[in-house]
Protein backbone atom coordinates (compact mmCIF):
# COMPACT_ATOMS: atom_id res chain seq x y z
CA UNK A 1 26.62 43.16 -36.46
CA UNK A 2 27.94 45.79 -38.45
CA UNK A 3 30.52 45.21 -41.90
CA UNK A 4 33.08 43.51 -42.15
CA UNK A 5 31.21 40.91 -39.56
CA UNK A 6 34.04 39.36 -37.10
CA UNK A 7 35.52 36.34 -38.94
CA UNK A 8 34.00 36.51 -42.33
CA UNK A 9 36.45 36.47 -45.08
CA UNK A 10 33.60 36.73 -48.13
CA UNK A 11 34.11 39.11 -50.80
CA UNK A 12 32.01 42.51 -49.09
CA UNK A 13 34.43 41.78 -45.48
CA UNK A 14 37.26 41.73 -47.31
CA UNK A 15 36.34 44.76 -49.81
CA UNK A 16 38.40 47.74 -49.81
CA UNK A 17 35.42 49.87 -50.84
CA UNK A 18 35.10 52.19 -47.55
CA UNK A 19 31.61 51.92 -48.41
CA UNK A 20 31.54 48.30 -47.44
CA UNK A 21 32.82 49.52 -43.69
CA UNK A 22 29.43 49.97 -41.97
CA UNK A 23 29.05 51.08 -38.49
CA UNK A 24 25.82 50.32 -36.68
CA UNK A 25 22.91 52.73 -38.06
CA UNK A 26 22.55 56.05 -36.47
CA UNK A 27 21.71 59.57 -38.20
CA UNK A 28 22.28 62.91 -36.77
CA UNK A 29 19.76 66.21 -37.83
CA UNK A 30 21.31 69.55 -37.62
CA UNK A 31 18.64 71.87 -38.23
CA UNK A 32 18.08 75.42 -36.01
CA UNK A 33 21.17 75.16 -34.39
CA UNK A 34 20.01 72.10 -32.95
CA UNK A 35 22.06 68.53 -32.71
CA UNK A 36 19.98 65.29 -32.96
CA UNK A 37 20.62 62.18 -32.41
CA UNK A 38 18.79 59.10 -33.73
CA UNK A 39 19.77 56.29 -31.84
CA UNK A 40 23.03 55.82 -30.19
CA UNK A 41 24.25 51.97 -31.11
CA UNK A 42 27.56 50.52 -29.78
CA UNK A 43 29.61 52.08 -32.42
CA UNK A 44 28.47 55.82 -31.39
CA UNK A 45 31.85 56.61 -29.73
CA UNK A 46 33.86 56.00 -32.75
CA UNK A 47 31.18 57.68 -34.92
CA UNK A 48 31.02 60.90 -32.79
CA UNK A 49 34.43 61.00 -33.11
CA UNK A 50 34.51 60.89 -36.48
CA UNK A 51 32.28 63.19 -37.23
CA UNK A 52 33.93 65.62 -34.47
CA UNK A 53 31.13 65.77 -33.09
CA UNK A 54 30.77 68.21 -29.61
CA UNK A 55 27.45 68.67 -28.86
CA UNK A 56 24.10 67.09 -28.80
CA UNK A 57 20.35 68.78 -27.84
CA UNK A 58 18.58 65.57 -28.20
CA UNK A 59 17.91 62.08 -28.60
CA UNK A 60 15.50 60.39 -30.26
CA UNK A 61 15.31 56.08 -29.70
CA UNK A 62 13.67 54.02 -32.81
CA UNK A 63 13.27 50.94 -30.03
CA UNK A 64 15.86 49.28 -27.62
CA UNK A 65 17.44 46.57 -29.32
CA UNK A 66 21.02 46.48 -28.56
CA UNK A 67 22.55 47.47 -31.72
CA UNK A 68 20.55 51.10 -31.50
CA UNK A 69 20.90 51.88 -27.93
CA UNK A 70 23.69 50.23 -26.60
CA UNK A 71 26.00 53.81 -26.74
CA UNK A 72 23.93 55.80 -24.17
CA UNK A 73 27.07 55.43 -22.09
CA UNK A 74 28.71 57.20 -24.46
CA UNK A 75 26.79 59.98 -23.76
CA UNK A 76 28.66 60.70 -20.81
CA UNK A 77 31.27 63.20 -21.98
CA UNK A 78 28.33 65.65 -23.71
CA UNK A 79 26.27 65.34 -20.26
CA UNK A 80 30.03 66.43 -18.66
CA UNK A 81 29.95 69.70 -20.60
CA UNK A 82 26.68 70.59 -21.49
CA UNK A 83 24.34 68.76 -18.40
CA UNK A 84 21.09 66.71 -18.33
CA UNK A 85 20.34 65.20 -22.02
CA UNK A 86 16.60 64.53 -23.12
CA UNK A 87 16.08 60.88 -25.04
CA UNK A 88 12.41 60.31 -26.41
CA UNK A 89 11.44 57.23 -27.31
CA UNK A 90 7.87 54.93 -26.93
CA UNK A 91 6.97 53.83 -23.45
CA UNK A 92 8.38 50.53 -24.07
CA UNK A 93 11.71 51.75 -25.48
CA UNK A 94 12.47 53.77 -21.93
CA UNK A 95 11.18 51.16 -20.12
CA UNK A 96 13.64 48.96 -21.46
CA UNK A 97 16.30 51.99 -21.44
CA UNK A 98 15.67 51.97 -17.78
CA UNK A 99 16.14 48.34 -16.59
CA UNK A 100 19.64 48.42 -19.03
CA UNK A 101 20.95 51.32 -17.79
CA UNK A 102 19.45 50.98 -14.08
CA UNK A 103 22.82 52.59 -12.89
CA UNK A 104 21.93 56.29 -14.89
CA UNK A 105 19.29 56.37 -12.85
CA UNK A 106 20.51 55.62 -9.10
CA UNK A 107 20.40 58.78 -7.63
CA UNK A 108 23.75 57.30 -4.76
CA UNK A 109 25.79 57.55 -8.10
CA UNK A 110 27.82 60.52 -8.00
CA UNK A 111 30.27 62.65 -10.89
CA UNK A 112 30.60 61.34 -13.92
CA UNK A 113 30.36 58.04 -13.57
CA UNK A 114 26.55 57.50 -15.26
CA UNK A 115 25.57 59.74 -17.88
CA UNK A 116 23.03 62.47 -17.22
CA UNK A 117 19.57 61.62 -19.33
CA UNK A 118 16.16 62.15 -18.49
CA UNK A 119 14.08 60.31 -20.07
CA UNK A 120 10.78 61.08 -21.98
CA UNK A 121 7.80 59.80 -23.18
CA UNK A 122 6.37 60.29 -26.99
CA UNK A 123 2.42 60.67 -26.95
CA UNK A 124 1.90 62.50 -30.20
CA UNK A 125 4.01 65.14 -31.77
CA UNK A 126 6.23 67.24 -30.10
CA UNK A 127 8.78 70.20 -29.98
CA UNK A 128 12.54 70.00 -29.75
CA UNK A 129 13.04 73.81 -29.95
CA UNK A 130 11.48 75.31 -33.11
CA UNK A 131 11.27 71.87 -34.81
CA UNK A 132 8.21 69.52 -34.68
CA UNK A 133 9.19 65.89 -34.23
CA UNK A 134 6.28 63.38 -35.82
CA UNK A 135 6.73 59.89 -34.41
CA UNK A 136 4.92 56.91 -35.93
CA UNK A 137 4.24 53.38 -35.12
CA UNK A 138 6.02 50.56 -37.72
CA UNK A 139 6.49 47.21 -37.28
CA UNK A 140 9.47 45.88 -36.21
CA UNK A 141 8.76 41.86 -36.98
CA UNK A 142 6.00 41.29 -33.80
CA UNK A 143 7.49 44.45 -31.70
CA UNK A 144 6.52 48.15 -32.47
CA UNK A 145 9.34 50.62 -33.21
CA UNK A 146 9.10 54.05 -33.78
CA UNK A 147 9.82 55.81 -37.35
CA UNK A 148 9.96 59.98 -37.26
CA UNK A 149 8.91 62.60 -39.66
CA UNK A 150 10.97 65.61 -38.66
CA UNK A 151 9.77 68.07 -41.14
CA UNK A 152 11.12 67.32 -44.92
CA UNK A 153 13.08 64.52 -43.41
CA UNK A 154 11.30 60.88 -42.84
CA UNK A 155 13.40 58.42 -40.64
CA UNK A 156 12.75 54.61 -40.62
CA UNK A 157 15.00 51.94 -39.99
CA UNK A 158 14.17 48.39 -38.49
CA UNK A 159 10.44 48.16 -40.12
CA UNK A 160 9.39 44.71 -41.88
CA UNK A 161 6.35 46.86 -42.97
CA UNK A 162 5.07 50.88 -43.50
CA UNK A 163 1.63 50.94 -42.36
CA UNK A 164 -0.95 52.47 -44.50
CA UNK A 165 -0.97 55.66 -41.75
CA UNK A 166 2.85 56.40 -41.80
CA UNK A 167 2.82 55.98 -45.60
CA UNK A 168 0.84 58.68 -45.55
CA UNK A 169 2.21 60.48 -42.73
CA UNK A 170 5.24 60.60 -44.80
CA UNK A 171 4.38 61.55 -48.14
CA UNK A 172 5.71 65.11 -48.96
CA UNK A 173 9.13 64.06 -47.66
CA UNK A 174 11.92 65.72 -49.79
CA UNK A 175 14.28 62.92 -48.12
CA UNK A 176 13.41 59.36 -46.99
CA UNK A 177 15.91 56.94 -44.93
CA UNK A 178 14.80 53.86 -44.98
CA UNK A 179 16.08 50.15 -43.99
CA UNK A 180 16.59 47.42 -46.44
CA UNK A 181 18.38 44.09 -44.80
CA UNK A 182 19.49 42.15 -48.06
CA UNK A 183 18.26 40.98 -51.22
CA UNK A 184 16.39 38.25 -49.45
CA UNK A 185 12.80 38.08 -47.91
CA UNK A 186 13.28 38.45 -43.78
CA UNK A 187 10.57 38.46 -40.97
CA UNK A 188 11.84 41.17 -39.23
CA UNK A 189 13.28 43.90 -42.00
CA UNK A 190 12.18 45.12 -45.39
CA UNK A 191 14.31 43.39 -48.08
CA UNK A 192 15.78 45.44 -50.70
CA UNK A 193 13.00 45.10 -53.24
CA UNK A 194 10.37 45.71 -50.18
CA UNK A 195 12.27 49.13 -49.84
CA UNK A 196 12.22 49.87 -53.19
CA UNK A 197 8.20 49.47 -53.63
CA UNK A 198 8.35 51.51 -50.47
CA UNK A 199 10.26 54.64 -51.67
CA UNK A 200 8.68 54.36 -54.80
CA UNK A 201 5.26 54.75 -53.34
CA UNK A 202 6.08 57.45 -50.85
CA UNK A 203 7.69 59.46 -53.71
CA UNK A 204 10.64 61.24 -51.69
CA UNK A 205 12.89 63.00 -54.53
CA UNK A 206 16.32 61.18 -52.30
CA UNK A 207 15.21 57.79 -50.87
CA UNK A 208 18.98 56.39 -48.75
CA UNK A 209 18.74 52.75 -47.87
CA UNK A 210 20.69 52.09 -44.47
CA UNK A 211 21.00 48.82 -42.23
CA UNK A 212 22.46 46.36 -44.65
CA UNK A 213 24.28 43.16 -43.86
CA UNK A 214 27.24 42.05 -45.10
CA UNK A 215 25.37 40.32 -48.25
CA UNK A 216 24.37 43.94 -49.59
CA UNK A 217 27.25 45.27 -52.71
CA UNK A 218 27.09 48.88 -53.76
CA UNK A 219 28.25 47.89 -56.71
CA UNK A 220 25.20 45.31 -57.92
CA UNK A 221 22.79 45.92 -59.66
CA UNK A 222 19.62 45.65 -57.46
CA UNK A 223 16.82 47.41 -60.02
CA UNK A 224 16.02 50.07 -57.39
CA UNK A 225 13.86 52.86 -58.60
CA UNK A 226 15.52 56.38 -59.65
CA UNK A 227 16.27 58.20 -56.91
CA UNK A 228 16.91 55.18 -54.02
CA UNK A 229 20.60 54.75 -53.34
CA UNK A 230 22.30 53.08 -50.62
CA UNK A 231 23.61 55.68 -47.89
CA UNK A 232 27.29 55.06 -46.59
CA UNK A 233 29.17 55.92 -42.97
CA UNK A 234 30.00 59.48 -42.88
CA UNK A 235 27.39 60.52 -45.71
CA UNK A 236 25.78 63.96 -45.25
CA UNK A 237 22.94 65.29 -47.01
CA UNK A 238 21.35 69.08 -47.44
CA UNK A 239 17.88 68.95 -47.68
């Protein structure tokens, strides 16, 4: 729902800390030259924005829930100046992307009144230019989402669990991003602690928490191990 949620009036909402302003989670790679998107929520214009941000190669989709996917309209102005985009994602994720955005695809749709994606299927790992994209299946609750490995960089948000394979496929990360709901226990998303026990297995020197709710204060206490912090909007890291 993002933070402050509409209507609350408890003590994160109301927090001047700009850390306690959180957009919906979405991470962009620069590497090679190359712009990456992961995911592209219903915040993403105001992020882009932001971030002055004027190009994009690629997008890669975690899954199709509404809060990481609902910007692909957004994408419009970047498919104005640059053309077609790519967005990867797991069969299920495009088929969803395709029956939400059935107009992008309507070929009786002229200018720029759809945005210009095509859309493509992950099988195993792949190539966005000179960088090799790992995706791996996590739970997501009773769906399956997709995490990535893009070199020294290991991307997971949404998983209630990190199976034994992607644990391993992940070790040797020099940075982790990783979900972590709230202090409590939820079916769906690690909890804090779960995160914690995570990152401290996998062993990434930086470990940055994302996808809190509005229970989560960066100024607790919440016994994470060295190294795990909570990222923030705007936060940019040099790996």
């Amino acid at each position: 729902m993002g933070v402050p949620v509409i209507g609350c009036d408890c003590p994160i909402c109301t927090s001047s800390d700009p850390r306690h302003h959180r957009l919906r989670t979405s991470a962009l790679v620069r590497s090679h030259g190359l712009h990456i998107l992961i995911d592209v929520g219903p915040d993403f214009r105001m992020q882009a924005l932001r971030a002055n941000l004027r190009r994009i190669d690629a997008v890669l989709l975690t899954h199709a829930h509404f809060d990481h996917v609902a910007g692909i309209d957004d994408l419009r102005p970047f498919c104005m100046r640059q053309g077609t985009l790519p967005i990867y994602g797991s069969a299920q994720t495009l088929a969803d992307v395709r029956q939400r955005f059935a107009y992008a695809f309507d070929d009786t749709s002229q200018g720029s009144s759809r945005p210009s994606i095509t859309l493509h299927t992950i099988e195993g790992p792949f190539q966005i230019g000179p960088l090799t994209v790992l995706p791996l299946a996590i739970p997501h609750g009773t769906w399956t989402i997709t995490a990535y490995r893009i070199g020294p960089l290991g991307y997971v948000t949404d998983a209630s669990a990190i199976p034994p394979a992607a644990m391993e496929a992940l070790r040797g990360v020099q940075v982790l991003v990783l979900n972590a709901l709230r202090a409590e226990p939820h079916p769906t998303h690690l909890s804090i602690a779960e995160a914690g026990e995570v990152a401290r297995i996998i062993g990434a020197p930086r470990t940055f928490l994302v996808h809190m709710t509005h229970t989560v204060d960066y100024r607790a206490d919440y016994g994470l191990p060295s190294g795990v912090t909570f990222a923030y909007d705007g936060l940019e890291i040099e790996i």
